[in-house]
Protein backbone atom coordinates (compact mmCIF):
# COMPACT_ATOMS: atom_id res chain seq x y z
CA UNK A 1 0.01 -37.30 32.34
CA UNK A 2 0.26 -37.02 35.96
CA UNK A 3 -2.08 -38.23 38.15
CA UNK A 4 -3.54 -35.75 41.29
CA UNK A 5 -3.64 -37.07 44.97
CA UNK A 6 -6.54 -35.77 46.94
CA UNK A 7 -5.75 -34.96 50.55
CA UNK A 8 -8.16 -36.03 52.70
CA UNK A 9 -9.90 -32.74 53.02
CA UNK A 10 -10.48 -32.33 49.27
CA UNK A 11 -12.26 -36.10 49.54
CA UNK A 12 -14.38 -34.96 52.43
CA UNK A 13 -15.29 -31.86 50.22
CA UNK A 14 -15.96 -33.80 46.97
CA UNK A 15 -17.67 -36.41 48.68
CA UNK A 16 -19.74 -35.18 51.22
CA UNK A 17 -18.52 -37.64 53.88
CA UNK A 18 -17.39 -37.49 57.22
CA UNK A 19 -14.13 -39.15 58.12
CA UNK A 20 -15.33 -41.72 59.66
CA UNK A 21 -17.43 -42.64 57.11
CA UNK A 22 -14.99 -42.77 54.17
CA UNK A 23 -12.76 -45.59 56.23
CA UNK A 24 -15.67 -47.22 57.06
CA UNK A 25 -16.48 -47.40 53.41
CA UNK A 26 -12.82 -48.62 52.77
CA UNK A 27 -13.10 -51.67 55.10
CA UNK A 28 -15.63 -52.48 53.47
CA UNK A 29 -14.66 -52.26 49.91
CA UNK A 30 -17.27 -49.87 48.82
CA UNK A 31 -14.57 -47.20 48.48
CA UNK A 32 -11.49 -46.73 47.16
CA UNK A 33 -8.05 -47.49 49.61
CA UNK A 34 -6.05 -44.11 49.67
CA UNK A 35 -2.13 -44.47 48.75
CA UNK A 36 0.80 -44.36 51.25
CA UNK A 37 2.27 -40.92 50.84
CA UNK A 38 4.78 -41.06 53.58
CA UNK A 39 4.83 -42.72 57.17
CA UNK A 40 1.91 -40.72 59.06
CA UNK A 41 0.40 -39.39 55.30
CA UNK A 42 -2.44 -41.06 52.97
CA UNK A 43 -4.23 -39.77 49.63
CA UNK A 44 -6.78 -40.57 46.92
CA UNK A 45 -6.25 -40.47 43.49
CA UNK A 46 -8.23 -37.94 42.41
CA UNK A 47 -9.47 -40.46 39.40
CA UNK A 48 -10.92 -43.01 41.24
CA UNK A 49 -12.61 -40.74 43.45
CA UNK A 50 -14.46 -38.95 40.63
CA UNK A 51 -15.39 -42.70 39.50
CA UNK A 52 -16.62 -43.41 43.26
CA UNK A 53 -18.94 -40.59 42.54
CA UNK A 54 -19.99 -41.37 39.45
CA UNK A 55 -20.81 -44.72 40.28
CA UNK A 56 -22.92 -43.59 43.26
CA UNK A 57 -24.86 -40.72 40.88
CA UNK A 58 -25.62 -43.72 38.39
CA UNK A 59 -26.76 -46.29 41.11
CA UNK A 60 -28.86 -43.34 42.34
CA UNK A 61 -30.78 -42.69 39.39
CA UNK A 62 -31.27 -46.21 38.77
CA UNK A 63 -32.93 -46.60 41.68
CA UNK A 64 -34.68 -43.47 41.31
CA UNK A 65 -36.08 -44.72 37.70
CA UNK A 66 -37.03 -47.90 39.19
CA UNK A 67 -39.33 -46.40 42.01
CA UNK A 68 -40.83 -43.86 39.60
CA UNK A 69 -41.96 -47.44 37.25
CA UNK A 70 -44.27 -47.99 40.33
């Protein structure tokens, strides 16, 4: 099966992040590094973006579960 590459649009939309914020995330390794598509062109694999955001719903309502034990 054939995997999709996000654009960097489609991340900002999924996300919810600004630019900036998504390679600031990237250097420091709490987001996934976007694939070389050509000389001046980058992408996501649209897999580990949807785990990115799954990962962030789950530590969310962890957290959320924790502060409601209170």
């Amino acid at each position: 099966m054939a995997e999709t590459i996000l654009r960097l649009p489609a991340v900002k939309a999924r996300t919810g992040l600004a630019r900036s914020t998504i390679y600031l995330r990237i250097s420091e390794g709490s987001f996934p590094k976007p694939i070389r598509l050509g000389p001046r062109s980058v992408g996501w694999l649209e897999s580990e973006v949807d785990r990115w955001i799954e990962s962030r719903a789950a530590e969310s309502r962890d957290a959320d579960s924790r502060d409601s034990g209170r």
